[in-house]
C-alpha atoms as a PDB file:
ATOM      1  CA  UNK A   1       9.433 -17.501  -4.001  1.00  0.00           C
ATOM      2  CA  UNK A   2       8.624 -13.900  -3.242  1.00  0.00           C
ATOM      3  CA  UNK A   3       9.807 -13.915   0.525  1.00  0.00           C
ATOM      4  CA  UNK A   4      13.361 -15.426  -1.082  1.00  0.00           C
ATOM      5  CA  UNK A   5      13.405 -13.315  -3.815  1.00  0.00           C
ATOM      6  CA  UNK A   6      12.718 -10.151  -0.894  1.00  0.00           C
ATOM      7  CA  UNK A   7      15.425 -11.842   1.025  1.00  0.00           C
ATOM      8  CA  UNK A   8      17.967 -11.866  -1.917  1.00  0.00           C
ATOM      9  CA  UNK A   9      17.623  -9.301  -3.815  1.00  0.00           C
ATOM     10  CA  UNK A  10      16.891  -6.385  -1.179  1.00  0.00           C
ATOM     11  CA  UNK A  11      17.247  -7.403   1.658  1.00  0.00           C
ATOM     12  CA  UNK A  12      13.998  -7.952   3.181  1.00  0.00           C
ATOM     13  CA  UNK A  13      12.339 -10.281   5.609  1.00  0.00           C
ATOM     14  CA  UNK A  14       8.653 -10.672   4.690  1.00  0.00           C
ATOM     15  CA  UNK A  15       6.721 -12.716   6.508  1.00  0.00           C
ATOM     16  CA  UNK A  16       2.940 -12.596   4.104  1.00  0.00           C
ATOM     17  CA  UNK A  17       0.180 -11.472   6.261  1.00  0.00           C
ATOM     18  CA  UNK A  18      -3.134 -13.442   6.425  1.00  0.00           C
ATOM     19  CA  UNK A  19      -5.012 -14.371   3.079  1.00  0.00           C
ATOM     20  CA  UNK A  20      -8.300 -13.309   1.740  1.00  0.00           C
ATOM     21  CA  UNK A  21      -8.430  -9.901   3.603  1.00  0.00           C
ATOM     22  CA  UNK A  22     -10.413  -7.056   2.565  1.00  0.00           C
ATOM     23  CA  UNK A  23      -8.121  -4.100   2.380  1.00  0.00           C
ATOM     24  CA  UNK A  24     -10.793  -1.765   1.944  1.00  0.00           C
ATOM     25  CA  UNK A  25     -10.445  -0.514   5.476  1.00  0.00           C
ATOM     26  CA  UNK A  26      -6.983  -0.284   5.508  1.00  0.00           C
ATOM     27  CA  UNK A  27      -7.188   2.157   2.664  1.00  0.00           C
ATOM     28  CA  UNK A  28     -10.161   4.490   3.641  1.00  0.00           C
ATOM     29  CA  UNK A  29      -8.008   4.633   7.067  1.00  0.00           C
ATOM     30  CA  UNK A  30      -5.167   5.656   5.156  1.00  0.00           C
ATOM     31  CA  UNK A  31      -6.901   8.422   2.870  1.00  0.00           C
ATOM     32  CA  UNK A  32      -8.002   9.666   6.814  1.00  0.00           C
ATOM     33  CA  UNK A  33      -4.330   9.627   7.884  1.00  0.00           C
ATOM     34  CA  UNK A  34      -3.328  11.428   4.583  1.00  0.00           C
ATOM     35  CA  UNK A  35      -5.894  14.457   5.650  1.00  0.00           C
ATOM     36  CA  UNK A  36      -4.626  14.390   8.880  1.00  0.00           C
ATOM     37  CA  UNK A  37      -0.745  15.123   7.445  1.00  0.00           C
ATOM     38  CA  UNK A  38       0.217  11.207   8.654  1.00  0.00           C
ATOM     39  CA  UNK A  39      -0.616   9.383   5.660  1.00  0.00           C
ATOM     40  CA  UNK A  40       3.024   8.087   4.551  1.00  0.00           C
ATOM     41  CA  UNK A  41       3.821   6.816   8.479  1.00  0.00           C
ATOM     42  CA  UNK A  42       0.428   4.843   8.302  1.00  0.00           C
ATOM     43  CA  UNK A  43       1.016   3.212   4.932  1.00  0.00           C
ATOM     44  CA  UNK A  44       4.633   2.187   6.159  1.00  0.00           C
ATOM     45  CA  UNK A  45       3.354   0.639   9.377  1.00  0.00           C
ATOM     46  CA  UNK A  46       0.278  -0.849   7.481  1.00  0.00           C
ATOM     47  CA  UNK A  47       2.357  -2.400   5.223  1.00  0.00           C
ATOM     48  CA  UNK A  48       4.715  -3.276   8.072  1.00  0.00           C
ATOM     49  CA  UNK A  49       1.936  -4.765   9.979  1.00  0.00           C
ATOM     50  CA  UNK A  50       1.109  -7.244   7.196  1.00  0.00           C
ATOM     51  CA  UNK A  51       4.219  -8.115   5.123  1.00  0.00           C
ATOM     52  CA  UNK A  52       6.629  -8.732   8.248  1.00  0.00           C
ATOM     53  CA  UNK A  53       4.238  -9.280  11.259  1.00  0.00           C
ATOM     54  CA  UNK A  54       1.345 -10.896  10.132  1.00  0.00           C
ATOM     55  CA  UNK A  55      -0.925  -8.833  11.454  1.00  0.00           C
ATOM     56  CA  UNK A  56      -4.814  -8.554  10.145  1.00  0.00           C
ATOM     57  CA  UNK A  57      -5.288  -5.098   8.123  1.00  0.00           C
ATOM     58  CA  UNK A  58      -8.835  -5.799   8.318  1.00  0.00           C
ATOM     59  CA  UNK A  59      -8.830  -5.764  11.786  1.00  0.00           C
ATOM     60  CA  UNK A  60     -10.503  -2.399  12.996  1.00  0.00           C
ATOM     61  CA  UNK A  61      -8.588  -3.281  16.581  1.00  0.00           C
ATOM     62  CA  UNK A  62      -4.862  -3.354  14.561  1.00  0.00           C
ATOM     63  CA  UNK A  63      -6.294  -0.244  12.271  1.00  0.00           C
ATOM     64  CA  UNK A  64      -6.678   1.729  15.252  1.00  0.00           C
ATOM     65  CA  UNK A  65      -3.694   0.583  16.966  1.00  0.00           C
ATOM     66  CA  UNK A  66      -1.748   1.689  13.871  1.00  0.00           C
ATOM     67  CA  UNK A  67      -3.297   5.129  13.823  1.00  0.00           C
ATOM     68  CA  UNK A  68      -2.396   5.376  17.417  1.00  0.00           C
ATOM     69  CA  UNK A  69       0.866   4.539  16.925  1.00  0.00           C
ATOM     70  CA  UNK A  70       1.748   6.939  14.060  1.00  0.00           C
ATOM     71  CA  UNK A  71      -0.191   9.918  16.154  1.00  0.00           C
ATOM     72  CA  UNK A  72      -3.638  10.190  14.668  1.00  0.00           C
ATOM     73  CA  UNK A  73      -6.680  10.914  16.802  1.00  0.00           C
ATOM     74  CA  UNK A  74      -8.319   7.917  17.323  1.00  0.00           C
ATOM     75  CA  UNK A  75     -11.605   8.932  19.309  1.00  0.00           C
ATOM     76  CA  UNK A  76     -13.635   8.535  16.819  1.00  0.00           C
ATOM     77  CA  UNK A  77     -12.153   5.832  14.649  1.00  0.00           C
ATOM     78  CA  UNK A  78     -15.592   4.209  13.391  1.00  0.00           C
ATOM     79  CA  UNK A  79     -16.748   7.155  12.064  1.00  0.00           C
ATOM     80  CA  UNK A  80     -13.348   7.554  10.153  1.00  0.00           C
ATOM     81  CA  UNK A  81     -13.958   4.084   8.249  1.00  0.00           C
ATOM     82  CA  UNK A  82     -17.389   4.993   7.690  1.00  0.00           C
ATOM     83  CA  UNK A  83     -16.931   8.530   6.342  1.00  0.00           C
ATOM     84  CA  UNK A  84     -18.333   8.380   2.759  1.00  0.00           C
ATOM     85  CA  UNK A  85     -15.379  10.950   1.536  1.00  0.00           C
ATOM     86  CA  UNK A  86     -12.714   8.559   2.338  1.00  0.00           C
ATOM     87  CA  UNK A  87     -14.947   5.628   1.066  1.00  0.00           C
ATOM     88  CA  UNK A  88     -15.543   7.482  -2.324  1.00  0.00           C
ATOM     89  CA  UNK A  89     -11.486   8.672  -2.913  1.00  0.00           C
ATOM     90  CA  UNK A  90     -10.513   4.565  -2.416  1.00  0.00           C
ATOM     91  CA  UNK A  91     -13.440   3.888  -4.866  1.00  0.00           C
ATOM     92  CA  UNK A  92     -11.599   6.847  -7.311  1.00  0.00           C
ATOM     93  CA  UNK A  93      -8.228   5.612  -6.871  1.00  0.00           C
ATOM     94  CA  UNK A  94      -9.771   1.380  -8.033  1.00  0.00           C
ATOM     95  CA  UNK A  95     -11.284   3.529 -10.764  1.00  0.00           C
ATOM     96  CA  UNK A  96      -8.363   5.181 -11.945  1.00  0.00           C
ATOM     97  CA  UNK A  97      -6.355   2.246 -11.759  1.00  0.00           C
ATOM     98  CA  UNK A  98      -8.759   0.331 -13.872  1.00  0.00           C
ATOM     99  CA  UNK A  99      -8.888   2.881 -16.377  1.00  0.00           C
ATOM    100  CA  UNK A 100      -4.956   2.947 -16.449  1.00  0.00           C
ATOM    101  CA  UNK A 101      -5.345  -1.359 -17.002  1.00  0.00           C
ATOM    102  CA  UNK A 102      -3.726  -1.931 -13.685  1.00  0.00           C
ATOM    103  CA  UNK A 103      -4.636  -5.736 -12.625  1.00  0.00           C
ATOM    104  CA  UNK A 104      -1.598  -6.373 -10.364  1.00  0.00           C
ATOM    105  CA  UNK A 105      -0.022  -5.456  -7.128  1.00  0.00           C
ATOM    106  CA  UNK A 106       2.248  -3.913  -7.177  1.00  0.00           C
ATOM    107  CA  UNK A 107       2.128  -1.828 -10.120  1.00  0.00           C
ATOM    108  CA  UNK A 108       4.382   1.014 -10.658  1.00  0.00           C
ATOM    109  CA  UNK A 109       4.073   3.620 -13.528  1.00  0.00           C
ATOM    110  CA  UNK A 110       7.852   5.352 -14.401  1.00  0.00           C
ATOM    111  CA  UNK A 111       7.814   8.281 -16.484  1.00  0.00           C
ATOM    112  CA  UNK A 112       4.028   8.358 -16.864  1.00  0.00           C
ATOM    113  CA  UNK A 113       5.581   5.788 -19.663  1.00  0.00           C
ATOM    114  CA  UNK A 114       6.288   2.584 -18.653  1.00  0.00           C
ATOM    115  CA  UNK A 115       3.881   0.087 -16.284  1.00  0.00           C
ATOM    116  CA  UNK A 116       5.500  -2.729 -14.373  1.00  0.00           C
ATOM    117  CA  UNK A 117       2.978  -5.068 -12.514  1.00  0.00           C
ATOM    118  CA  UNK A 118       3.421  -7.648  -9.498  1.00  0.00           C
ATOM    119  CA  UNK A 119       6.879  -8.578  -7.882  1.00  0.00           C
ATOM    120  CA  UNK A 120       9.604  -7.903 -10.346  1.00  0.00           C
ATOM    121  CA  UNK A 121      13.387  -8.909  -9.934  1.00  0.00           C
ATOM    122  CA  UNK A 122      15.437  -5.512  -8.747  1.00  0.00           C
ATOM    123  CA  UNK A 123      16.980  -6.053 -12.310  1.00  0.00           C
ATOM    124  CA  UNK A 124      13.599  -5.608 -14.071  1.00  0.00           C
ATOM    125  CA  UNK A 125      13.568  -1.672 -12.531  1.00  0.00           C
ATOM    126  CA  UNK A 126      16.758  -0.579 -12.826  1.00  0.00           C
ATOM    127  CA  UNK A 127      16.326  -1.741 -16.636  1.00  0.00           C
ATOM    128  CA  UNK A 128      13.376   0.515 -16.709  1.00  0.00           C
ATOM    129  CA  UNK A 129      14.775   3.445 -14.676  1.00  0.00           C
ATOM    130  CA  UNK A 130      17.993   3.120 -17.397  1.00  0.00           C
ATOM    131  CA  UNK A 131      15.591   3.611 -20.315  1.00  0.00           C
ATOM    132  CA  UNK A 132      13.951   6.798 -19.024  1.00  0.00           C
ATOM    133  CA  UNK A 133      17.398   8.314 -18.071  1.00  0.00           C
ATOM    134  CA  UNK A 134      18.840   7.158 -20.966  1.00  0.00           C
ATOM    135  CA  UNK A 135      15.574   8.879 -23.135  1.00  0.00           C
ATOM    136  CA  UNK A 136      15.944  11.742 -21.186  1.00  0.00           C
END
């Protein structure tokens, strides 16, 4: 249902990645790209990685080929998913998103106003983006 409704309604060929991986890496990685001024080109090629190649985000090997890709200094990669900075900013960010009563993915937030969670029809936004322009 979701790869049709991808198809269909944007335009998208999404091909879901492996179940039951941890993520965790994938985002302490990312928090490490954002420091390093790359963190939007890594989130698009993780997300690339998983929703139209299939690749493992838990993979350390496909992490670091990522990084690589999108220009990041790799030499000491490891270290990177082990540094308790970027551990403790992915823990804040699951906090924060608990405390705002986020329990799906995605989950947008418009306006600061209005929450939308998991795979909504393109109709379901543009209803919500109408509202807030039409509140002004």
């Amino acid at each position: 249902m979701l790869q049709k409704r991808a198809r269909e309604q944007y335009g998208l060929e999404i091909n879901v990645g492996p179940p039951g991986i941890d993520s965790r890496p994938a985002l302490i990685a990312e928090k490490y790209a954002g420091s390093q001024g790359e963190g939007e080109a890594f989130h698009k090629a993780v997300m690339q990685a998983y929703w139209q190649q299939t690749r493992s985000i838990d993979d350390l090997a496909v992490l670091k080929e990522i990084a690589e890709q999108v220009g990041l200094n790799t030499e000491n990669f490891d270290a990177v998913l082990t540094n308790p900075a970027f551990d403790a900013a992915v823990s804040a960010d699951i906090d924060l998103a608990h405390e705002y009563g986020l329990t799906g993915v995605p989950s947008l937030i418009f306006s600061d106003r209005y929450l939308v969670m998991g795979a909504q029809p393109y109709e379901v936004l543009k209803q919500v983006v109408e509202k807030i322009l039409e509140e002004g």
